[in-house]
C-alpha atoms as a PDB file:
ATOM      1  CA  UNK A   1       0.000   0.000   0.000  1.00  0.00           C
ATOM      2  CA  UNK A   2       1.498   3.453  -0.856  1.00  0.00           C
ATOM      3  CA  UNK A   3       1.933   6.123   1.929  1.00  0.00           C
ATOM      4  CA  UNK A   4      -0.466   9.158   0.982  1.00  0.00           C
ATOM      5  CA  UNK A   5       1.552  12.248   0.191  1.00  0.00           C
ATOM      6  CA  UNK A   6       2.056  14.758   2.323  1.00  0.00           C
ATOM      7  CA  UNK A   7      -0.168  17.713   1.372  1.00  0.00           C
ATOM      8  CA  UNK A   8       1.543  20.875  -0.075  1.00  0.00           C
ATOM      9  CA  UNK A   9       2.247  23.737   2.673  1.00  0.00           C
ATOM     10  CA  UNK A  10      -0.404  26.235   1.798  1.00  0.00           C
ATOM     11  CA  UNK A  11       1.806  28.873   2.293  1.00  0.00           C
ATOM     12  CA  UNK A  12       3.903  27.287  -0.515  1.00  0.00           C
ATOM     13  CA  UNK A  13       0.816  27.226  -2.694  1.00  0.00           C
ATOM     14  CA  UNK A  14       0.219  30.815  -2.094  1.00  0.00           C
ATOM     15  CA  UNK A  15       3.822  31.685  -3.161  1.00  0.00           C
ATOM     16  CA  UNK A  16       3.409  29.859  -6.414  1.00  0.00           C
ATOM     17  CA  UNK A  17      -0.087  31.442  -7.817  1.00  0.00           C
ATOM     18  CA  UNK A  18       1.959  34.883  -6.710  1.00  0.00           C
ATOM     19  CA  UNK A  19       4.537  33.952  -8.802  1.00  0.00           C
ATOM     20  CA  UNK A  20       2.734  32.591 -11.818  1.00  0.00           C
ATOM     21  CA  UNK A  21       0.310  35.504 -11.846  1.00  0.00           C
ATOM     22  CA  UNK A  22       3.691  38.019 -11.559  1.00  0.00           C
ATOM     23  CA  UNK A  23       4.887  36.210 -15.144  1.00  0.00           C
ATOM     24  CA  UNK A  24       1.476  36.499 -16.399  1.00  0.00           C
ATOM     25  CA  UNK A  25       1.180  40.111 -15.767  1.00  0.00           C
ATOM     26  CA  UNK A  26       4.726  40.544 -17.027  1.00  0.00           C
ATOM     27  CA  UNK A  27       3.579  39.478 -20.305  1.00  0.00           C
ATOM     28  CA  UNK A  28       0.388  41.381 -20.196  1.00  0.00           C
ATOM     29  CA  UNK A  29       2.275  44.681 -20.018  1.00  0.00           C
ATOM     30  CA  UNK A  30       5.155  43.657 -22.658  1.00  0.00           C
ATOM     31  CA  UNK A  31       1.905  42.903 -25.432  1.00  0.00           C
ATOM     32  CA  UNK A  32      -0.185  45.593 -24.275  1.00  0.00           C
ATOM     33  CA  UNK A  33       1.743  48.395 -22.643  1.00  0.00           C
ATOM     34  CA  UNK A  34       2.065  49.293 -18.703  1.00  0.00           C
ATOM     35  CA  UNK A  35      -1.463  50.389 -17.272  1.00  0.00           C
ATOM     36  CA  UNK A  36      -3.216  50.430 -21.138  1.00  0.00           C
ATOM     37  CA  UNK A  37      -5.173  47.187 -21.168  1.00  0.00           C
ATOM     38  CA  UNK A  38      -7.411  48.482 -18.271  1.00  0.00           C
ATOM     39  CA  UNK A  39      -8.529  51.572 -20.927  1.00  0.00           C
ATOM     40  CA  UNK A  40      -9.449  49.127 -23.965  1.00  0.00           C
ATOM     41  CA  UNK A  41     -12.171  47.729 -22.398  1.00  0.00           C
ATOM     42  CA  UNK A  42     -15.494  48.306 -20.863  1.00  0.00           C
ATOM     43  CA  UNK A  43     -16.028  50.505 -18.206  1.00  0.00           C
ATOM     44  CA  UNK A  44     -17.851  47.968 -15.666  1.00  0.00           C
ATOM     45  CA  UNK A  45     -14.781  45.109 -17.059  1.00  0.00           C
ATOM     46  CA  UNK A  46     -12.175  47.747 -16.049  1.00  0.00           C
ATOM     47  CA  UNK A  47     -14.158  48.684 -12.600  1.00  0.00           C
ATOM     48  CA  UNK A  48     -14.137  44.952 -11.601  1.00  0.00           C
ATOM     49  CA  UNK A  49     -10.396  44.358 -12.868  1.00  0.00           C
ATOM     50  CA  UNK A  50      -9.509  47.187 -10.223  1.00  0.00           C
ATOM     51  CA  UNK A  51     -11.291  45.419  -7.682  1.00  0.00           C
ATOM     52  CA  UNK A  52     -10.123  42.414  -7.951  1.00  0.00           C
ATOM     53  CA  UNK A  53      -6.052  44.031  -7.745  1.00  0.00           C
ATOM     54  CA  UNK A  54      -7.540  45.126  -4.586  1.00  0.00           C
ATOM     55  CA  UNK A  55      -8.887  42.321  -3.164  1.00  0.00           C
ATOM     56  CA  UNK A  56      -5.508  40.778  -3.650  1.00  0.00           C
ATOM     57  CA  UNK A  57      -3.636  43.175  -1.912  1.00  0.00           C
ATOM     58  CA  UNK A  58      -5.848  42.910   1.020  1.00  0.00           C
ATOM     59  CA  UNK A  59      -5.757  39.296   0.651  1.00  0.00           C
ATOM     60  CA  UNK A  60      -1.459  39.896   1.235  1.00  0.00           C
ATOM     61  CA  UNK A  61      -2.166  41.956   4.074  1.00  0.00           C
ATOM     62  CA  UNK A  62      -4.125  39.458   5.760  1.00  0.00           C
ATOM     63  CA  UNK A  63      -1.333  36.762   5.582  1.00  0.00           C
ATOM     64  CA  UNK A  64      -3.766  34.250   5.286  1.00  0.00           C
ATOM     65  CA  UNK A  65      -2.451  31.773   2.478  1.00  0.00           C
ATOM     66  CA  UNK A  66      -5.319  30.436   1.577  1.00  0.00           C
ATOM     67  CA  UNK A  67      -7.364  33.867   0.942  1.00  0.00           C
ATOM     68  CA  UNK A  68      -3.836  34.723  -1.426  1.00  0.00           C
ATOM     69  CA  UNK A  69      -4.180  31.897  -3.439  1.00  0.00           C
ATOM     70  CA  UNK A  70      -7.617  31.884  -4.181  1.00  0.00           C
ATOM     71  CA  UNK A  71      -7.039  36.041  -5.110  1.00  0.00           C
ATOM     72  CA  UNK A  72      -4.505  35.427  -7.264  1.00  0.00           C
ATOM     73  CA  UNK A  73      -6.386  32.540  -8.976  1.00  0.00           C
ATOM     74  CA  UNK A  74      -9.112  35.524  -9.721  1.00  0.00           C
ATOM     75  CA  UNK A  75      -6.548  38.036 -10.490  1.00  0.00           C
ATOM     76  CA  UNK A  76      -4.794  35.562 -13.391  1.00  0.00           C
ATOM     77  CA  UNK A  77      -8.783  35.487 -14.502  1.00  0.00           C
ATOM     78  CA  UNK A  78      -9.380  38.822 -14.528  1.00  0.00           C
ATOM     79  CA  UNK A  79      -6.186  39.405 -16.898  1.00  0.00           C
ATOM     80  CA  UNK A  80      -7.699  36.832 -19.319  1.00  0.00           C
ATOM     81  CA  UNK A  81     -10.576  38.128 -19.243  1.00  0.00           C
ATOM     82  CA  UNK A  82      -9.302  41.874 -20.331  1.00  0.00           C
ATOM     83  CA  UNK A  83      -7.175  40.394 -22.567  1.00  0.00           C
ATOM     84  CA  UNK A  84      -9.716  38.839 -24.321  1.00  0.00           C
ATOM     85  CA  UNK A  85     -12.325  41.746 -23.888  1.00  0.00           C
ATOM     86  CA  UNK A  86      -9.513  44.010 -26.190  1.00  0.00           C
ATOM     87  CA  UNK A  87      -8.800  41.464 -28.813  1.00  0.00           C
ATOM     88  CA  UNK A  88     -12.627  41.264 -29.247  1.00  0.00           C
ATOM     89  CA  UNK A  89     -13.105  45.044 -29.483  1.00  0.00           C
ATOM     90  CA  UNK A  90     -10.822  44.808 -32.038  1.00  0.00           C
ATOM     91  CA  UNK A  91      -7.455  46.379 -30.307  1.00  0.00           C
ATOM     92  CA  UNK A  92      -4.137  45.661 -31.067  1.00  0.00           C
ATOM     93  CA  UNK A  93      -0.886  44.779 -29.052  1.00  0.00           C
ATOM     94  CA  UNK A  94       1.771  46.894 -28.746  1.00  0.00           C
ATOM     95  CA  UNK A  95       3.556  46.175 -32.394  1.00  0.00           C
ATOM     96  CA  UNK A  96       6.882  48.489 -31.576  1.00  0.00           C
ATOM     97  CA  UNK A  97       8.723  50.103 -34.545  1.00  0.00           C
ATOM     98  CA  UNK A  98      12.314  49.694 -34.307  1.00  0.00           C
ATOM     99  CA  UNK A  99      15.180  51.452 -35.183  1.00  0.00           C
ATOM    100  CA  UNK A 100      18.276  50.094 -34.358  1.00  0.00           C
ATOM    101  CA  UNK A 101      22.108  52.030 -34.171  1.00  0.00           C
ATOM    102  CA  UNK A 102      25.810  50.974 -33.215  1.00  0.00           C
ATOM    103  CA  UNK A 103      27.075  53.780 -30.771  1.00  0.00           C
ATOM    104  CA  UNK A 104      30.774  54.462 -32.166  1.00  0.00           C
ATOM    105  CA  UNK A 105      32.897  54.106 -29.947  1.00  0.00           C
ATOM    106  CA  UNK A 106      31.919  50.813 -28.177  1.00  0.00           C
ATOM    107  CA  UNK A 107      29.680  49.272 -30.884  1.00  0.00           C
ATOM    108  CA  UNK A 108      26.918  48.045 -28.931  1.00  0.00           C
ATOM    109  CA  UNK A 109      23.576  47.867 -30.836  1.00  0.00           C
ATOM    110  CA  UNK A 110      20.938  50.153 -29.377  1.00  0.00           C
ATOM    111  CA  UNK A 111      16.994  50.274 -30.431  1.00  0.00           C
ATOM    112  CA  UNK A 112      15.304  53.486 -30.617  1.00  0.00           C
ATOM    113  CA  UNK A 113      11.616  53.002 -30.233  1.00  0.00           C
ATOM    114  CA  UNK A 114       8.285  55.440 -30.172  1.00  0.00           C
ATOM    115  CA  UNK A 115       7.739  55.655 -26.495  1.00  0.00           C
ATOM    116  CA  UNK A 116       7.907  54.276 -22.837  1.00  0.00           C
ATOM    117  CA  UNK A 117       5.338  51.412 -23.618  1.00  0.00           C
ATOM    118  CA  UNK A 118       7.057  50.177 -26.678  1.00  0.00           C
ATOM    119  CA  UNK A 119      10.146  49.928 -24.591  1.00  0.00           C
ATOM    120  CA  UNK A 120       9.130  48.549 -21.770  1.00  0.00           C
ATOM    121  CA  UNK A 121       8.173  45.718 -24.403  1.00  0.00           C
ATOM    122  CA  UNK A 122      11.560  45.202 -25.117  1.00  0.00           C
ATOM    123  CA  UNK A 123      13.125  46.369 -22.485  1.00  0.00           C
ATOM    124  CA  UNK A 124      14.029  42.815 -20.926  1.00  0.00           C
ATOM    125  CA  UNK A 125      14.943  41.535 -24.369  1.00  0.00           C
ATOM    126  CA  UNK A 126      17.163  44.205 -24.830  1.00  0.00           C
ATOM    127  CA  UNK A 127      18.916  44.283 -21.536  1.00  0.00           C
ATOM    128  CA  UNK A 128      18.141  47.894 -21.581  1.00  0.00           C
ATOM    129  CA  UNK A 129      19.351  49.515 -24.791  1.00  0.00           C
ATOM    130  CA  UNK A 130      16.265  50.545 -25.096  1.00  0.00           C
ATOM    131  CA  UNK A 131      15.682  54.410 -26.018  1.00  0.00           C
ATOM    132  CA  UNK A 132      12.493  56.395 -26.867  1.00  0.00           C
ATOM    133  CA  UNK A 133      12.342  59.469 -29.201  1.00  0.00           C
ATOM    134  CA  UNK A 134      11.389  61.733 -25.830  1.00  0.00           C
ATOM    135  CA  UNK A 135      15.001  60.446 -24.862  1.00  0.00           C
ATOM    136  CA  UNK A 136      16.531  60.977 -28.274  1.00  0.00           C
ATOM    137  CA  UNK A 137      14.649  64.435 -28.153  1.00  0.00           C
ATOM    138  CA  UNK A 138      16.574  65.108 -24.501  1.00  0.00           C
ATOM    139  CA  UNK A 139      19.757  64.203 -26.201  1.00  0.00           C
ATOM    140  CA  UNK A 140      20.008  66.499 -29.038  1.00  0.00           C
ATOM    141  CA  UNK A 141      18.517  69.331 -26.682  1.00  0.00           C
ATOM    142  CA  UNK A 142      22.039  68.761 -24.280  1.00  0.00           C
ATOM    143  CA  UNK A 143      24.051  69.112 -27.539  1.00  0.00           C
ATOM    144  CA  UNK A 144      23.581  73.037 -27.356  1.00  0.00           C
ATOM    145  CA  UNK A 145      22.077  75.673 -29.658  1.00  0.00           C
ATOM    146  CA  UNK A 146      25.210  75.731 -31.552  1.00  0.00           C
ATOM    147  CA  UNK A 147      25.193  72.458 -32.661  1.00  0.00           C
ATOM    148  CA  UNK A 148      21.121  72.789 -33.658  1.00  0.00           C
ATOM    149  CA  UNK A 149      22.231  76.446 -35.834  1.00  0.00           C
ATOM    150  CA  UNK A 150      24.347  74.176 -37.183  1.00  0.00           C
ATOM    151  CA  UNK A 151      22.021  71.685 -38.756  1.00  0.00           C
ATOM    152  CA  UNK A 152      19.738  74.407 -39.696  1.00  0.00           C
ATOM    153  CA  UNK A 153      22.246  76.436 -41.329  1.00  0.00           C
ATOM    154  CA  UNK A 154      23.759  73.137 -43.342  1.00  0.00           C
ATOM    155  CA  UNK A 155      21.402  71.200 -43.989  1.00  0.00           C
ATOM    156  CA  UNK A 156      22.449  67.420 -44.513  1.00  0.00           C
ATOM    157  CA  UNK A 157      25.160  68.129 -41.519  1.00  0.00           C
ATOM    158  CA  UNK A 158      26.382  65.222 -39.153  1.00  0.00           C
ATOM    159  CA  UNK A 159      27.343  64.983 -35.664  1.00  0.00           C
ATOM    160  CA  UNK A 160      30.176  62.393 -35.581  1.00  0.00           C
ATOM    161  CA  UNK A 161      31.664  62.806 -32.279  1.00  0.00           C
ATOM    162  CA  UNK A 162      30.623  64.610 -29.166  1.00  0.00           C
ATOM    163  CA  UNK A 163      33.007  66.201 -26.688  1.00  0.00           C
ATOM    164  CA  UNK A 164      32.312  65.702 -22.912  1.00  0.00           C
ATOM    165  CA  UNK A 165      32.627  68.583 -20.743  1.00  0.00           C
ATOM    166  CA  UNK A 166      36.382  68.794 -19.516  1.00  0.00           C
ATOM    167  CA  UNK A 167      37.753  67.126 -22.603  1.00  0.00           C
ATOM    168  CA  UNK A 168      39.951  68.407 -25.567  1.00  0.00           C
ATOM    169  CA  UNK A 169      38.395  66.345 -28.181  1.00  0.00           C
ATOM    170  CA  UNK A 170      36.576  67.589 -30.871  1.00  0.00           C
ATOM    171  CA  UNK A 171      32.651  67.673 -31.582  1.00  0.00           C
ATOM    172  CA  UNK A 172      32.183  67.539 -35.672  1.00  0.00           C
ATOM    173  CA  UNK A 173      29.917  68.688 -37.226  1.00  0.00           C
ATOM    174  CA  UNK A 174      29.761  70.416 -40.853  1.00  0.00           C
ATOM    175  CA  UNK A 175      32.021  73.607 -40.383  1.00  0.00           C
ATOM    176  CA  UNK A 176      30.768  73.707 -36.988  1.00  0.00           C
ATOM    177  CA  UNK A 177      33.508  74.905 -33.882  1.00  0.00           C
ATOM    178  CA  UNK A 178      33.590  72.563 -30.987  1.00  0.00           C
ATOM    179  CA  UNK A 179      30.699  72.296 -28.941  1.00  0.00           C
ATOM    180  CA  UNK A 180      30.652  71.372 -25.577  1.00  0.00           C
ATOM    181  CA  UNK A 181      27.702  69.104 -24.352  1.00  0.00           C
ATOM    182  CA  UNK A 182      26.041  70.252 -21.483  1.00  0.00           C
ATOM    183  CA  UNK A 183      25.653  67.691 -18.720  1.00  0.00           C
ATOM    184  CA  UNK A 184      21.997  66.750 -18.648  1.00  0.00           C
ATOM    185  CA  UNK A 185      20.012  65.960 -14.933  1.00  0.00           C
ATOM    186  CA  UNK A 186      18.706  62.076 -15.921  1.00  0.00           C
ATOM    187  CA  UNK A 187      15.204  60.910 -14.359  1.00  0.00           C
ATOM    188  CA  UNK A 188      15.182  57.842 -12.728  1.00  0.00           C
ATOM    189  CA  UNK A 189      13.572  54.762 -14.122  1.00  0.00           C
ATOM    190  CA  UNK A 190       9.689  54.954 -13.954  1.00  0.00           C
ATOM    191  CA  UNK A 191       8.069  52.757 -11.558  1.00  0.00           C
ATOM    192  CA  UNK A 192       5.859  50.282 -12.959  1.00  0.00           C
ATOM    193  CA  UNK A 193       2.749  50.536 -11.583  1.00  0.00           C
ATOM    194  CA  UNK A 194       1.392  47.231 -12.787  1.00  0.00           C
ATOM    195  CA  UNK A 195       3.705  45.870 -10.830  1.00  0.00           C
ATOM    196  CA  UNK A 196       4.241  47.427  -7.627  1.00  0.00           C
ATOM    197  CA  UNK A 197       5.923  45.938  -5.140  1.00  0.00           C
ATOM    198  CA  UNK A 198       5.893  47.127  -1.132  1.00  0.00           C
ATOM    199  CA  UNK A 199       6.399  45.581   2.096  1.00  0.00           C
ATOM    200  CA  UNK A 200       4.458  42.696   2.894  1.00  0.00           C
ATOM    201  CA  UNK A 201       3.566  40.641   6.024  1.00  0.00           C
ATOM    202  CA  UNK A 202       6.681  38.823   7.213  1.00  0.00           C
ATOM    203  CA  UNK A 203       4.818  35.452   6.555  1.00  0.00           C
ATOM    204  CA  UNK A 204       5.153  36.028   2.848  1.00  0.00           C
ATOM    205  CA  UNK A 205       8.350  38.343   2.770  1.00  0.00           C
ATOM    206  CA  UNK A 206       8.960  37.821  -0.765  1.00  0.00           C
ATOM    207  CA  UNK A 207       6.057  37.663  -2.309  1.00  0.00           C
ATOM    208  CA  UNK A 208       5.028  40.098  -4.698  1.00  0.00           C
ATOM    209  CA  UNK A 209       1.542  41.316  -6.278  1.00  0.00           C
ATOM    210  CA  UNK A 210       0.798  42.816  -9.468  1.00  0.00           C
ATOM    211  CA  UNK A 211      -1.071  45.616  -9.091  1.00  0.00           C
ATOM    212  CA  UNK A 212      -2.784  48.349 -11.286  1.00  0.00           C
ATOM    213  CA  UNK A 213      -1.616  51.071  -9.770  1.00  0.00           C
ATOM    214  CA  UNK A 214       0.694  52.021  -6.491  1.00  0.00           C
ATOM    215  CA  UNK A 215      -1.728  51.973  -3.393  1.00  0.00           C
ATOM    216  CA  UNK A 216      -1.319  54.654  -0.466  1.00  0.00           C
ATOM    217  CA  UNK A 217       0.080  53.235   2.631  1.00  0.00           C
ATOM    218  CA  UNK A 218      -2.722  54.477   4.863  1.00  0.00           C
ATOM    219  CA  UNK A 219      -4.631  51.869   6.485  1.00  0.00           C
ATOM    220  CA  UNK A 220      -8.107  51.461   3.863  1.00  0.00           C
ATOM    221  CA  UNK A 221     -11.073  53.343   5.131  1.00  0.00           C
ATOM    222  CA  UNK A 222     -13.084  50.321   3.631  1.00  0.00           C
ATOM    223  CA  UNK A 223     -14.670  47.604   6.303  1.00  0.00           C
ATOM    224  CA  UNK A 224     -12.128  44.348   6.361  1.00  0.00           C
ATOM    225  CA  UNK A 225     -12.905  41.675   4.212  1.00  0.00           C
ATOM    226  CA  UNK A 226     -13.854  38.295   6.260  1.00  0.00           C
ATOM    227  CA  UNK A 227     -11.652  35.567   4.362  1.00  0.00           C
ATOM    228  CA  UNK A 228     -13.445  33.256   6.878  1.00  0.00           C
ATOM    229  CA  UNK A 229     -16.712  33.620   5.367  1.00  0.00           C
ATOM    230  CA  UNK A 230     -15.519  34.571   2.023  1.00  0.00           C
ATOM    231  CA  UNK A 231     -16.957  37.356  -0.240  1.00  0.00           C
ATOM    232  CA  UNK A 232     -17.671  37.016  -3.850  1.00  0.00           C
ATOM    233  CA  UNK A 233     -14.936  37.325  -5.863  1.00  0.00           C
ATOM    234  CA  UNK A 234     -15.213  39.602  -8.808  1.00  0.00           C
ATOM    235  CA  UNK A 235     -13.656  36.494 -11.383  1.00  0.00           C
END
């Protein structure tokens, strides 16, 4: 007679749906963008979608492994569900155009794309080399207004070389004289709000929940939810 296995630790359970649903919704923002796939679809879809990222983080708070698994069952729903909702209203995924460039002096291959979504699509892919036209725009802005009188004085002009501040060598461009870039202040990397991550309960340090957007830390003004009884679950 074989023994009966010993039952998975729910709290091992819980872990597992948190980390499934984190790929899931790592996938959902690379096709449809960070925070996008919520606007595509129906208002009421999109009201209970929010819910149901909410019910999840209370469902973390509570440290009860049970409530967390059964929450992020509904939350891997409820991203089907939109997902399906958009393709049906006839939106598409994020389709990013590419360009691609070898910087010059260490050859690596960069990709220039439209905007933050569309890198954030490849951003993982890329390891990074990922750059927008609002960054390309930033770029040739900390070049100087000599360099832009340049190009609109000789038209078909290239910058081949840039001089850093404190340096001798030589920024060319058509019968330009040397320009000195201006150091430029660079914004951190945007926080993904899709998939915030904060402190939980030390029962499930570790664990992470994506979420639609980053939630105050001030205790919710709503009544607790009684995982005991159970509540209906929006998926």
């Amino acid at each position: 007679m074989t023994a009966a296995l010993n039952p998975m630790p729910s709290a091992d359970l819980a872990k597992a749906s948190l980390d499934r649903l984190d790929a899931v919704a790592s996938a959902m923002e690379r096709k449809w963008g960070i925070d996008r796939l919520p606007k595509l679809v129906d208002a009421p879809l999109a009201v209970r979608f929010r819910s149901q990222a909410e019910r999840l983080d209370e469902a973390i708070r509570s440290d009860i492994s049970a409530a967390i698994s059964a929450q992020a069952e509904a939350m891997l729903r409820a991203w089907n569900a939109l997902d399906a909702a958009a393709i049906t209203g006839g939106w598409k995924p994020l389709a990013p155009t590419i360009w691609e460039a070898v910087l010059p002096e260490t050859g690596e291959v960069i990709a220039i794309v439209r905007d933050s979504d569309e890198a954030f699509a490849l951003g993982h892919e890329r390891k990074g080399a990922v750059w927008t036209l609002a960054e390309v725009a930033i770029a040739i802005e900390a070049f100087g207004d000599t360099v832009r009188a340049t190009k609109e004085a000789f038209p078909g002009a290239e910058v081949t070389a840039v001089r850093p501040a404190g340096t001798t060598a030589k920024l060319a461009i058509g019968s330009a004289a040397p320009v000195v870039a201006t150091e430029r202040e660079t914004k951190p990397a945007r926080k993904l709000p899709a998939r915030n991550r904060r402190n939980r309960s030390a029962g499930f340090a570790g664990l992470y929940a994506p979420l639609l957007d980053p939630r105050p830390e001030t205790p919710s003004t709503k009544p607790p939810i009684d995982w005991e009884r159970g509540d209906d679950i929006p998926f």
